[in-house]
C-alpha atoms as a PDB file:
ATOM      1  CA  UNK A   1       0.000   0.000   0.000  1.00  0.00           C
ATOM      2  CA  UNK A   2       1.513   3.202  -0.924  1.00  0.00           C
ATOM      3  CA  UNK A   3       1.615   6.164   1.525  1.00  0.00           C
ATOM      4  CA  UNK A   4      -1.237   7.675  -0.537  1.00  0.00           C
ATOM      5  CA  UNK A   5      -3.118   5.201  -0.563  1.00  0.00           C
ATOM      6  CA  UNK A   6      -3.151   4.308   3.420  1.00  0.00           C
ATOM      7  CA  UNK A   7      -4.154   8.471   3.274  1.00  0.00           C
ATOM      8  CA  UNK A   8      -7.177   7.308   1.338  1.00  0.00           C
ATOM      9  CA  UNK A   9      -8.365   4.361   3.371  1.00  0.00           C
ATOM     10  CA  UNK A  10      -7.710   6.004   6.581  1.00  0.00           C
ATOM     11  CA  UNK A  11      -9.473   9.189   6.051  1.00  0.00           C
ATOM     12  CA  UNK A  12     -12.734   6.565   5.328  1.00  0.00           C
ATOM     13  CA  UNK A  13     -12.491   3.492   7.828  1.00  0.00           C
ATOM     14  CA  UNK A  14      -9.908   5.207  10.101  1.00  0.00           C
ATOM     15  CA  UNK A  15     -10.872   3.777  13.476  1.00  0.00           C
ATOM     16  CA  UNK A  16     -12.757   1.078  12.757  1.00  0.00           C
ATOM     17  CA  UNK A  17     -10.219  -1.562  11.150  1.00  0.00           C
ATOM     18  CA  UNK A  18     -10.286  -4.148  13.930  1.00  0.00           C
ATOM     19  CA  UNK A  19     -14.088  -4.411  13.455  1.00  0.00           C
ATOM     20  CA  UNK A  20     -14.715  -5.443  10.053  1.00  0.00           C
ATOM     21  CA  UNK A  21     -13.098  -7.290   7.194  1.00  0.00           C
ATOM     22  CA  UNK A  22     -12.596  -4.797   3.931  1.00  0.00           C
ATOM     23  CA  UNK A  23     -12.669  -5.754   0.495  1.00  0.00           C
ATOM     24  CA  UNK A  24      -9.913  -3.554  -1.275  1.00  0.00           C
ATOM     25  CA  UNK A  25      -9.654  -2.330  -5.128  1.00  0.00           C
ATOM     26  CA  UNK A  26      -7.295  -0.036  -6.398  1.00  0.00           C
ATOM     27  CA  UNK A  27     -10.059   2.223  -7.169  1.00  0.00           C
ATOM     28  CA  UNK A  28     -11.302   4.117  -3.811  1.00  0.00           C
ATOM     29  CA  UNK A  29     -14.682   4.315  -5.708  1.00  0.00           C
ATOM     30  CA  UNK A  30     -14.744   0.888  -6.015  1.00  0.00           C
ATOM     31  CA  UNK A  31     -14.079   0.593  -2.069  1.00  0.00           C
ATOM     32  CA  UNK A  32     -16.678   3.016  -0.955  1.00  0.00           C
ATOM     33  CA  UNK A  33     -19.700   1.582  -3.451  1.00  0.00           C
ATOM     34  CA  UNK A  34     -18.683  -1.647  -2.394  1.00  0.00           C
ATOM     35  CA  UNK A  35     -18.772  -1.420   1.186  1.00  0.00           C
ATOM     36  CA  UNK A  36     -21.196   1.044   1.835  1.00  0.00           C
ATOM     37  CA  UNK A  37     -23.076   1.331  -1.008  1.00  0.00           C
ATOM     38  CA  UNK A  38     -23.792  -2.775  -0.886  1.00  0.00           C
ATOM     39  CA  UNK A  39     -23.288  -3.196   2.705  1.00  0.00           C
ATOM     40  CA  UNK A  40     -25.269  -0.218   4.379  1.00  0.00           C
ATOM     41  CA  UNK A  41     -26.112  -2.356   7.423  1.00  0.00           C
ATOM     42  CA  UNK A  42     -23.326  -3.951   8.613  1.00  0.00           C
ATOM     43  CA  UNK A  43     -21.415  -0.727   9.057  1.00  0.00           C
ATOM     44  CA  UNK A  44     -24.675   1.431  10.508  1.00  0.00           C
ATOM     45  CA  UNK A  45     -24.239  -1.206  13.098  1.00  0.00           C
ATOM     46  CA  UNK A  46     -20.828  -0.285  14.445  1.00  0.00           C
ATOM     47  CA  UNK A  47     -22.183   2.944  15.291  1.00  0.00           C
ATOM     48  CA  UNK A  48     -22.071   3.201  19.151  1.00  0.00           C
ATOM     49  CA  UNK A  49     -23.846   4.280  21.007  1.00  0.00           C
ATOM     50  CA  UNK A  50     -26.492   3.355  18.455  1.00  0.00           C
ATOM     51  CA  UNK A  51     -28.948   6.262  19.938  1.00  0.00           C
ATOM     52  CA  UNK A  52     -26.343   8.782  17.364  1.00  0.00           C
ATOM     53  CA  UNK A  53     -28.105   7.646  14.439  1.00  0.00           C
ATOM     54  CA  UNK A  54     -31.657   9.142  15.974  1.00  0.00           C
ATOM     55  CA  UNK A  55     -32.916  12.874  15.831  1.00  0.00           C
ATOM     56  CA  UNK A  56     -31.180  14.768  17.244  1.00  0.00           C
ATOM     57  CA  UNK A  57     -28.171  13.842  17.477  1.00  0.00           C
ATOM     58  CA  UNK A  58     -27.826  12.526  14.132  1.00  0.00           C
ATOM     59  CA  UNK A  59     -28.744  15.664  12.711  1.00  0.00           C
ATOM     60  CA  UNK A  60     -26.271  17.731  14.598  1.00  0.00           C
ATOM     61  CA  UNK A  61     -22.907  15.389  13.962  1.00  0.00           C
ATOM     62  CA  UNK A  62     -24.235  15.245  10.008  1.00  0.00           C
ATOM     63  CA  UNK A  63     -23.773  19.660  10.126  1.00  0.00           C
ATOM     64  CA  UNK A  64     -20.728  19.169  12.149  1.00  0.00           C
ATOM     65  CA  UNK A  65     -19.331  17.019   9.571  1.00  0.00           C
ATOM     66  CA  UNK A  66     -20.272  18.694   6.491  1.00  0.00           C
ATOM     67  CA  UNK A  67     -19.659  22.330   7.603  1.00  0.00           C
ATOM     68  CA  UNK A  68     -16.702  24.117   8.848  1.00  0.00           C
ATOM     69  CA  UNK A  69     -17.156  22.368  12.236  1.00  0.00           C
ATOM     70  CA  UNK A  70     -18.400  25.730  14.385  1.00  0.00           C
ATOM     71  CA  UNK A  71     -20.090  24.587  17.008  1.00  0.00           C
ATOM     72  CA  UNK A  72     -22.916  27.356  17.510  1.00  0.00           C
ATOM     73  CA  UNK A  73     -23.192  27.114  13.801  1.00  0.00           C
ATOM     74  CA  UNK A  74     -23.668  23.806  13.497  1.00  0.00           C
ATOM     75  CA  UNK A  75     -26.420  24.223  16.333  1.00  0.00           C
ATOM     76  CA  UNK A  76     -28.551  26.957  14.418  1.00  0.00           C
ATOM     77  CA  UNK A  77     -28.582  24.595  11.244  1.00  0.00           C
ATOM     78  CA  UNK A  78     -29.634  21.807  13.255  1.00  0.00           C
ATOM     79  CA  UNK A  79     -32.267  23.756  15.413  1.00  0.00           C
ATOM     80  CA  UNK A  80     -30.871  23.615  18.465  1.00  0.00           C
ATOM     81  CA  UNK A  81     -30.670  25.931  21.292  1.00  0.00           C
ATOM     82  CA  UNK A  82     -27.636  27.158  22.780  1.00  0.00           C
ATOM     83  CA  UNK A  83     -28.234  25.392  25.973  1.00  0.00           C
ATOM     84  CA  UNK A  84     -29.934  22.042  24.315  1.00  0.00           C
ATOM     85  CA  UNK A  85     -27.290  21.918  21.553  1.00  0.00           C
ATOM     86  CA  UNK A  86     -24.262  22.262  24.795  1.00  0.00           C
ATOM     87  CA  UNK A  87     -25.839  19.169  26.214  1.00  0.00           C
ATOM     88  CA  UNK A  88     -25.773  17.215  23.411  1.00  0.00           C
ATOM     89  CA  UNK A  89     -22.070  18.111  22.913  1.00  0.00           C
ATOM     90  CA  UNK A  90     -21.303  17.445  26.234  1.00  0.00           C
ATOM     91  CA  UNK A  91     -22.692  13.731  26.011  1.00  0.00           C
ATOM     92  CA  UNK A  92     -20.753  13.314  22.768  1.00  0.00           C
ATOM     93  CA  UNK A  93     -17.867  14.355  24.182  1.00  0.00           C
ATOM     94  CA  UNK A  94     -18.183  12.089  27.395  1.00  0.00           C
ATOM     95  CA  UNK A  95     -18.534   9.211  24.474  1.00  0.00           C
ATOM     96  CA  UNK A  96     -15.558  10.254  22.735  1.00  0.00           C
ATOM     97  CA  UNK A  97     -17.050  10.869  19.737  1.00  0.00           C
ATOM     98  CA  UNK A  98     -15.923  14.254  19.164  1.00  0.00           C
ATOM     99  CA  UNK A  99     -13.930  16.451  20.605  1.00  0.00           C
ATOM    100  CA  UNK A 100     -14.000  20.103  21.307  1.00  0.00           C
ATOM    101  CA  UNK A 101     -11.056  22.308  20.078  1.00  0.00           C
ATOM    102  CA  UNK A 102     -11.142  25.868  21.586  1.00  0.00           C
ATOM    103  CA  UNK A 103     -10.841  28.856  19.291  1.00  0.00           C
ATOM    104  CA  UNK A 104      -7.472  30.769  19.720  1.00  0.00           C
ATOM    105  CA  UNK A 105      -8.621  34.070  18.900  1.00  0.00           C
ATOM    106  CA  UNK A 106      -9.005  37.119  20.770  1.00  0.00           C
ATOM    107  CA  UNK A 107     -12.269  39.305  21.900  1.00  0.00           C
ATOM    108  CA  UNK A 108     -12.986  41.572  19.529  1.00  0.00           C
ATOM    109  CA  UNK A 109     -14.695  43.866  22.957  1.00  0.00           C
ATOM    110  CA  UNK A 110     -11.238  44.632  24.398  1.00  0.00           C
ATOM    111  CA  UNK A 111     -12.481  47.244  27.403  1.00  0.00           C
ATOM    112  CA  UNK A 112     -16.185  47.160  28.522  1.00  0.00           C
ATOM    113  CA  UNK A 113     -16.250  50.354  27.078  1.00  0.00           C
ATOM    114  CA  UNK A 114     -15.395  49.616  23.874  1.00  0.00           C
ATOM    115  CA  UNK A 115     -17.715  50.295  21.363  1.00  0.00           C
ATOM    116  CA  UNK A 116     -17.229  47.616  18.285  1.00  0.00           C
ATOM    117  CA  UNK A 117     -18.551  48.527  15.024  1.00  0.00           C
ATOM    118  CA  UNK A 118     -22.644  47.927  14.176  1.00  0.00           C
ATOM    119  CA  UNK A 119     -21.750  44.998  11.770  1.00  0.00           C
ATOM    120  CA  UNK A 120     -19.262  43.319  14.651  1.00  0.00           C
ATOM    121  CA  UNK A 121     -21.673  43.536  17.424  1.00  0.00           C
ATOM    122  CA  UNK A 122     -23.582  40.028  16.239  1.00  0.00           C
ATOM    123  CA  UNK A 123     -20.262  38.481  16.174  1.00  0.00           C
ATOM    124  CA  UNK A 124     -19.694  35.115  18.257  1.00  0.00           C
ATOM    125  CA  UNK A 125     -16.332  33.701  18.750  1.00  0.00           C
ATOM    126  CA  UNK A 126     -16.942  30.060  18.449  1.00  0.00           C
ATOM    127  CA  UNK A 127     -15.400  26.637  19.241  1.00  0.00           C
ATOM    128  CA  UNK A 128     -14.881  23.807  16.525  1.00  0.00           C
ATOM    129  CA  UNK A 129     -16.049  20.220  17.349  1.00  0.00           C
ATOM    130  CA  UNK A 130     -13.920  17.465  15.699  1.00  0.00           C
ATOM    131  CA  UNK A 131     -14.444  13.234  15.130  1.00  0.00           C
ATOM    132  CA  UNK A 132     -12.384  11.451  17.436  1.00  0.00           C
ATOM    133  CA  UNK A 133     -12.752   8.552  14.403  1.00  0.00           C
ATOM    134  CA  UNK A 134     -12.079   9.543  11.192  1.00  0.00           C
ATOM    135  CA  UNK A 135     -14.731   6.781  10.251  1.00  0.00           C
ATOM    136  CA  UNK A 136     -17.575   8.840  12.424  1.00  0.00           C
ATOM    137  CA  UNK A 137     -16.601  12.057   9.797  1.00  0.00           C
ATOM    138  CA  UNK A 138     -17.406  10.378   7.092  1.00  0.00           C
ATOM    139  CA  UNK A 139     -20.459   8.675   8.312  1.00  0.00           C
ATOM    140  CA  UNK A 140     -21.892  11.549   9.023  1.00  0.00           C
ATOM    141  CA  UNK A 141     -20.814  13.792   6.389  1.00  0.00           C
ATOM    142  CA  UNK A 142     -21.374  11.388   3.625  1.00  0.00           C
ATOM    143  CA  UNK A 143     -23.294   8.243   4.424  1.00  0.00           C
ATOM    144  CA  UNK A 144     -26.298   9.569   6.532  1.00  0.00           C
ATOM    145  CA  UNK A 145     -27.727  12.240   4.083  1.00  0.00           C
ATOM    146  CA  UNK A 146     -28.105   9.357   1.721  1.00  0.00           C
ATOM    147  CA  UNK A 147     -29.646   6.899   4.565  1.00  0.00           C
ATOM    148  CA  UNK A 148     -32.681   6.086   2.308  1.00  0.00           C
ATOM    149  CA  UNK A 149     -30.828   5.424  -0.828  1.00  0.00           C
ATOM    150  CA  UNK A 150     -28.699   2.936   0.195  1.00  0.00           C
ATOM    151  CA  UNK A 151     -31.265   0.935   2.412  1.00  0.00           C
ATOM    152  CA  UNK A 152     -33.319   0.774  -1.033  1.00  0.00           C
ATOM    153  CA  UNK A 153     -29.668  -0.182  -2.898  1.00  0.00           C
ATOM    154  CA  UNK A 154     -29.306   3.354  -4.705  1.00  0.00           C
ATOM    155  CA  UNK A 155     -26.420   4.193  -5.082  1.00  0.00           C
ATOM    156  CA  UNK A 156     -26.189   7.530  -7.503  1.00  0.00           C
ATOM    157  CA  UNK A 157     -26.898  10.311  -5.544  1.00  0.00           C
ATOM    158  CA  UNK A 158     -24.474   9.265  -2.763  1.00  0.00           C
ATOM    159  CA  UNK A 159     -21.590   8.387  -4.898  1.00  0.00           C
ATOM    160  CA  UNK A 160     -21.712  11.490  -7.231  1.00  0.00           C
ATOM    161  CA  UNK A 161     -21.680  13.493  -3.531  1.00  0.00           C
ATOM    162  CA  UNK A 162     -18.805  11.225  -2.633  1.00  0.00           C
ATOM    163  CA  UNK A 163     -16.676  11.881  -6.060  1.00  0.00           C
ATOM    164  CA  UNK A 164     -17.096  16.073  -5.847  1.00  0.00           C
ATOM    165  CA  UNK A 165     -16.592  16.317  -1.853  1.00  0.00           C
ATOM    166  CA  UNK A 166     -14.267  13.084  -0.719  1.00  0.00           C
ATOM    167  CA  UNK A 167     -11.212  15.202  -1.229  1.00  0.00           C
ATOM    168  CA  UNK A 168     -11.840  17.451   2.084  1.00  0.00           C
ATOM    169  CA  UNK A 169     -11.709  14.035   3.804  1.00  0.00           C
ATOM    170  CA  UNK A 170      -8.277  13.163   3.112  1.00  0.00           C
ATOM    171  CA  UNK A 171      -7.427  17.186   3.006  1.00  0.00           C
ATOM    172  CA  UNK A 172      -8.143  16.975   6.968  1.00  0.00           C
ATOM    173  CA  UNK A 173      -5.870  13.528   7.567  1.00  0.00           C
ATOM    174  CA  UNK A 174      -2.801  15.310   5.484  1.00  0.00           C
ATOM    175  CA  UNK A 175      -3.197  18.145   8.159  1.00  0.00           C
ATOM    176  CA  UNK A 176      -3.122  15.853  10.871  1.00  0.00           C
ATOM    177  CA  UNK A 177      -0.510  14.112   9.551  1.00  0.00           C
ATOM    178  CA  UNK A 178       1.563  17.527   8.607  1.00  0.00           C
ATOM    179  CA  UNK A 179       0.649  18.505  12.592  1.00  0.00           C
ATOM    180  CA  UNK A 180       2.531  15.175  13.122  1.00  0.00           C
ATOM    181  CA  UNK A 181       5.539  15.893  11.331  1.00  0.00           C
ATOM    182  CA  UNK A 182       5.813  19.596  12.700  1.00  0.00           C
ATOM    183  CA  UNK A 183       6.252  18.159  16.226  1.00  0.00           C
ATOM    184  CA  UNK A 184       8.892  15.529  15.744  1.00  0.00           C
ATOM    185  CA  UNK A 185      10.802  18.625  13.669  1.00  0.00           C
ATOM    186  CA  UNK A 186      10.390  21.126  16.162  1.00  0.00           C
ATOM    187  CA  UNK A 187      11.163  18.150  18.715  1.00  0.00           C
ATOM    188  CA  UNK A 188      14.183  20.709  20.253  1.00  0.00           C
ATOM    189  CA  UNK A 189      12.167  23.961  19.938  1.00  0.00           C
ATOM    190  CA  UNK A 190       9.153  21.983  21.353  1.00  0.00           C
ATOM    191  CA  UNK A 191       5.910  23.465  20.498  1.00  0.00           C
ATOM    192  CA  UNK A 192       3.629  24.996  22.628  1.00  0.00           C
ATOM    193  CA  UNK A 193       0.566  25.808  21.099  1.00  0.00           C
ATOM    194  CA  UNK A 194      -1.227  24.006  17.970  1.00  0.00           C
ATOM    195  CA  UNK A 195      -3.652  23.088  15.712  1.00  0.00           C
ATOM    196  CA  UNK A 196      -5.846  25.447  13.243  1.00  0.00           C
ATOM    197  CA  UNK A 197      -6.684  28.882  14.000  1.00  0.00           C
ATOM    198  CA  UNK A 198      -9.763  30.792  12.671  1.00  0.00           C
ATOM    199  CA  UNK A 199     -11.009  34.355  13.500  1.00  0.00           C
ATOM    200  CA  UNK A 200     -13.895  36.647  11.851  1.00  0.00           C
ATOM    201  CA  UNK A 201     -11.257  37.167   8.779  1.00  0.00           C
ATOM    202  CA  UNK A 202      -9.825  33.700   7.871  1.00  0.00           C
ATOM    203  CA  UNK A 203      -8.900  29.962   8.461  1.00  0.00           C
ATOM    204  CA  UNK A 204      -4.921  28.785   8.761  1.00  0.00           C
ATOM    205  CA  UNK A 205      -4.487  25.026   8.513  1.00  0.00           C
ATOM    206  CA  UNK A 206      -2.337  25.172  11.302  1.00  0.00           C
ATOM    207  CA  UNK A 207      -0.658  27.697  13.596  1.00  0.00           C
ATOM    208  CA  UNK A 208       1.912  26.767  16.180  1.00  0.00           C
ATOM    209  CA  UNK A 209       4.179  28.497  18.999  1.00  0.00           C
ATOM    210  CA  UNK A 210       7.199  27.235  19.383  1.00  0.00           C
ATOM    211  CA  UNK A 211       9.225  27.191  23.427  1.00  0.00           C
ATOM    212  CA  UNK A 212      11.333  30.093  22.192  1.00  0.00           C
ATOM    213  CA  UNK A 213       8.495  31.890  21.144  1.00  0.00           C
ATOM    214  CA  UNK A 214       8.412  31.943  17.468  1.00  0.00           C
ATOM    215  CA  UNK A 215       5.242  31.941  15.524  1.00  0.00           C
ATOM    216  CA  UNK A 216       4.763  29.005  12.797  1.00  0.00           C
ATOM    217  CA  UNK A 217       2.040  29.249   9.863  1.00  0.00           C
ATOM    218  CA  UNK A 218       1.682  26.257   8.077  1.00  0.00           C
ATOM    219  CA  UNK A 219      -0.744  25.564   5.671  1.00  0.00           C
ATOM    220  CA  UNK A 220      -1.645  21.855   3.810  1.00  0.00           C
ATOM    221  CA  UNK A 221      -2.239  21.416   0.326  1.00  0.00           C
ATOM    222  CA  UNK A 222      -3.437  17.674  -0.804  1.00  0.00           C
ATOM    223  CA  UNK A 223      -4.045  18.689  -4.724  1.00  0.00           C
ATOM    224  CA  UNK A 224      -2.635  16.796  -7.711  1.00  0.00           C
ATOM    225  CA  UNK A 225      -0.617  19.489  -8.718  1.00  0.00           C
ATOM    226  CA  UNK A 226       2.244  21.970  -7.337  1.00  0.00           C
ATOM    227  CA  UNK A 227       1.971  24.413  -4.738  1.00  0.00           C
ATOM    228  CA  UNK A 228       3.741  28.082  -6.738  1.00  0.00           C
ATOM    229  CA  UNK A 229       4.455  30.513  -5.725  1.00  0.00           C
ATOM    230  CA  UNK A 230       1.325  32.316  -5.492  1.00  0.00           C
ATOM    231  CA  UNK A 231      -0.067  30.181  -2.173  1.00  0.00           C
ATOM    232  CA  UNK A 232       2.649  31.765  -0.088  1.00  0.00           C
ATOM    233  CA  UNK A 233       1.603  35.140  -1.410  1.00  0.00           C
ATOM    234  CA  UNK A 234      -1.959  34.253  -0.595  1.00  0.00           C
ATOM    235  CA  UNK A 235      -1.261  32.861   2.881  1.00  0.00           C
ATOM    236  CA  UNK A 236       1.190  36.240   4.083  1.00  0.00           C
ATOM    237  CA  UNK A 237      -1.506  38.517   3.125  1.00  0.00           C
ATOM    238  CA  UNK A 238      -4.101  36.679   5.186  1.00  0.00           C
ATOM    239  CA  UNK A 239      -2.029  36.729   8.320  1.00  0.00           C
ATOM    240  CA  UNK A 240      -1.415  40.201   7.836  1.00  0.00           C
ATOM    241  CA  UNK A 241      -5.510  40.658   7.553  1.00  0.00           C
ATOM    242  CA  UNK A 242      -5.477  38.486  10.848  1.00  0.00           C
ATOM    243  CA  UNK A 243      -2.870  40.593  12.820  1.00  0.00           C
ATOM    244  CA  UNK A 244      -0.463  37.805  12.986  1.00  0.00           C
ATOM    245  CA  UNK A 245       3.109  38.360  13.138  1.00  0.00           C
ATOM    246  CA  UNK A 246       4.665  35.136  11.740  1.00  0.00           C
ATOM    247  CA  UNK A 247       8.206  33.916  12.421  1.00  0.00           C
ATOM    248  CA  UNK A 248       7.863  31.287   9.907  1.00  0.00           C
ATOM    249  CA  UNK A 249       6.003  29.784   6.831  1.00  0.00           C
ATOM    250  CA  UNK A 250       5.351  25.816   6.218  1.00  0.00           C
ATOM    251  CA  UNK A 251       4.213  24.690   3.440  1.00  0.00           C
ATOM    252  CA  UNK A 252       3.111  20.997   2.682  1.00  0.00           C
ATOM    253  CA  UNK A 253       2.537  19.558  -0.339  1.00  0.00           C
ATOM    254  CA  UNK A 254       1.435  16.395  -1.860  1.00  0.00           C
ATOM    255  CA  UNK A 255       2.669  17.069  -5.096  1.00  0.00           C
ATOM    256  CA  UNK A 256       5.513  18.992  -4.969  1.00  0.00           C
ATOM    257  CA  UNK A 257       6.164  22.548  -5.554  1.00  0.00           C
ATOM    258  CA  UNK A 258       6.751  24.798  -8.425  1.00  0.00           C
ATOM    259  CA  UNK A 259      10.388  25.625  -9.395  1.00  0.00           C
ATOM    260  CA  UNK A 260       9.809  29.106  -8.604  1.00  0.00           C
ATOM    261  CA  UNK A 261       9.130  28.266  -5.133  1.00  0.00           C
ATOM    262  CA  UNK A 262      11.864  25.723  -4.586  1.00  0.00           C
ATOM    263  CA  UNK A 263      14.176  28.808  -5.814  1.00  0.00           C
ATOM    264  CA  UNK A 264      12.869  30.768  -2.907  1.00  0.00           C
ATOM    265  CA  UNK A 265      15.667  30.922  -0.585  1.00  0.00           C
ATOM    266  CA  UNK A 266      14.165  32.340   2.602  1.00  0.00           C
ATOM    267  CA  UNK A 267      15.120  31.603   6.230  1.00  0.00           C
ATOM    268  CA  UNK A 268      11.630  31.959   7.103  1.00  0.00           C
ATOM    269  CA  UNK A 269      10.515  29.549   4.875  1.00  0.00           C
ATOM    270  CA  UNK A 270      10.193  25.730   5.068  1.00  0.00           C
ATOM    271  CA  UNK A 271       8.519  23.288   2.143  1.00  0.00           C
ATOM    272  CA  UNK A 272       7.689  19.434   2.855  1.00  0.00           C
ATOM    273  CA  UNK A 273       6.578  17.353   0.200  1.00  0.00           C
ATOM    274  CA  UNK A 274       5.168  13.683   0.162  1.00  0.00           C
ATOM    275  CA  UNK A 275       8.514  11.707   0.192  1.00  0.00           C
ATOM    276  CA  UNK A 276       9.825  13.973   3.285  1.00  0.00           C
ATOM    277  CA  UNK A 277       6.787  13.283   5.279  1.00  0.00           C
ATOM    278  CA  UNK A 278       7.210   9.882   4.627  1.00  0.00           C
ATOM    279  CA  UNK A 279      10.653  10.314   6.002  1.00  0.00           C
ATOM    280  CA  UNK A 280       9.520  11.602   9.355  1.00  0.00           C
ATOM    281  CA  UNK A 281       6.118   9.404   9.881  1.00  0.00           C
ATOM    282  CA  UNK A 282       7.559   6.251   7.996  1.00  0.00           C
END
């Protein structure tokens, strides 16, 4: 299995290898029509608790895992309350199926007598709820909007969804698996602070603080073609929008960068492709 492929596999039935036996093709289409597609049931029952699948629960991880993960968001698209939708949470979390990761930015409202602008007074900051199993993401992103579908055997709908969206499930592994290789590189300057940042501006893949105090942006790009130039540009000009005074930029790639970029000799700059992650996770 090539390091791609395990990417592929993982970002589907991560979690969950120990409790069924897979039928693998070279073709992940193949995989997912097979197994789910064919065999709806026997996965719906490794679901636990089993109570997930009902209203409203089911309903709340399926906006979670199609959305950008906001809690409070994913709470007004479900039709929960603030104080219903917590609970829920809470009882997810005690089940480990998701976890909460706090937002990193700051209050807009610095001094109670502040006054922030009309269009920033509705402003929430808000947590992001994450699958402990990368398995339960995809569930609930892709396999539960299409519930009725596959019970009848019908399989279009849900694998046309599944060829224009499965890339943002192996988009998310590569940035756990770039968060990975970030630690074991900064093993001496040992990091601090991590994971993704968002404020009211923009989203960074990742954004790290080092022991000595140096501010990392990374960001994560799983395309079939090179990173240029251009996506450095792109990510400097959002952390200036964001206030963020960065020490140094990552970028990973899985296929490579542009020559114009490799000629970039900058000490605050730092470019991992596939073969060197495979050097530090392998």
């Amino acid at each position: 299995m090539s390091f791609e492929q395990a990417i592929d596999y993982y970002a589907i039935f991560g979690g969950i290898e120990d409790s069924v036996e897979l039928e693998f093709f070279d073709d992940i289409f193949q995989i997912v029509e097979k197994n789910f597609a064919y065999e709806f049931e026997k996965f719906q029952e490794i679901i636990t608790p089993s109570y997930i699948l009902d209203t409203p629960y089911d309903r709340l991880l399926t906006n979670l895992a199609k959305g950008d993960s906001k809690v409070l968001s994913a709470f007004f698209k479900s039709k929960l309350g603030e104080r219903s939708g917590g609970e829920i949470v809470e009882e997810l979390v005690e089940n480990r199926i998701i976890y909460i990761e706090k937002s990193r930015e700051n209050p807009l409202k610095i001094h109670p007598k502040y006054k922030l602008k009309k269009e920033l007074r509705s402003y929430k900051i808000q947590d992001k709820a994450r699958f402990v199993l990368p398995f339960y993401r995809f569930w609930f992103g892709f396999v539960m909007p299409y519930k009725k579908e596959l019970q009848m055997k019908q399989t279009t709908k849900f694998m046309d969804n599944f060829k224009q969206h499965y890339e943002r499930l192996r988009s998310y592994i590569f940035e756990q698996l770039s968060l990975e290789v970030l630690h074991i590189y900064f093993d001496r300057d040992r990091l601090l602070s991590w994971g993704s940042y968002w404020d009211k501006d923009n989203e960074f893949d990742i954004l790290t603080l080092t022991s000595s105090h140096k501010i990392i942006l990374s960001e994560c790009k799983y395309k079939d073609r090179k990173v240029c130039k251009n996506e450095l540009n792109k990510l400097k000009q959002k952390a200036i929008q964001s206030g963020i005074k960065v020490d140094k930029f990552i970028l990973f790639s899985k296929s490579g960068f542009s020559n114009e970029l490799l000629a970039s000799k900058s000490r605050e700059l730092i470019l991992f492709d596939l073969e060197d992650m495979k050097r530090f996770l392998c």
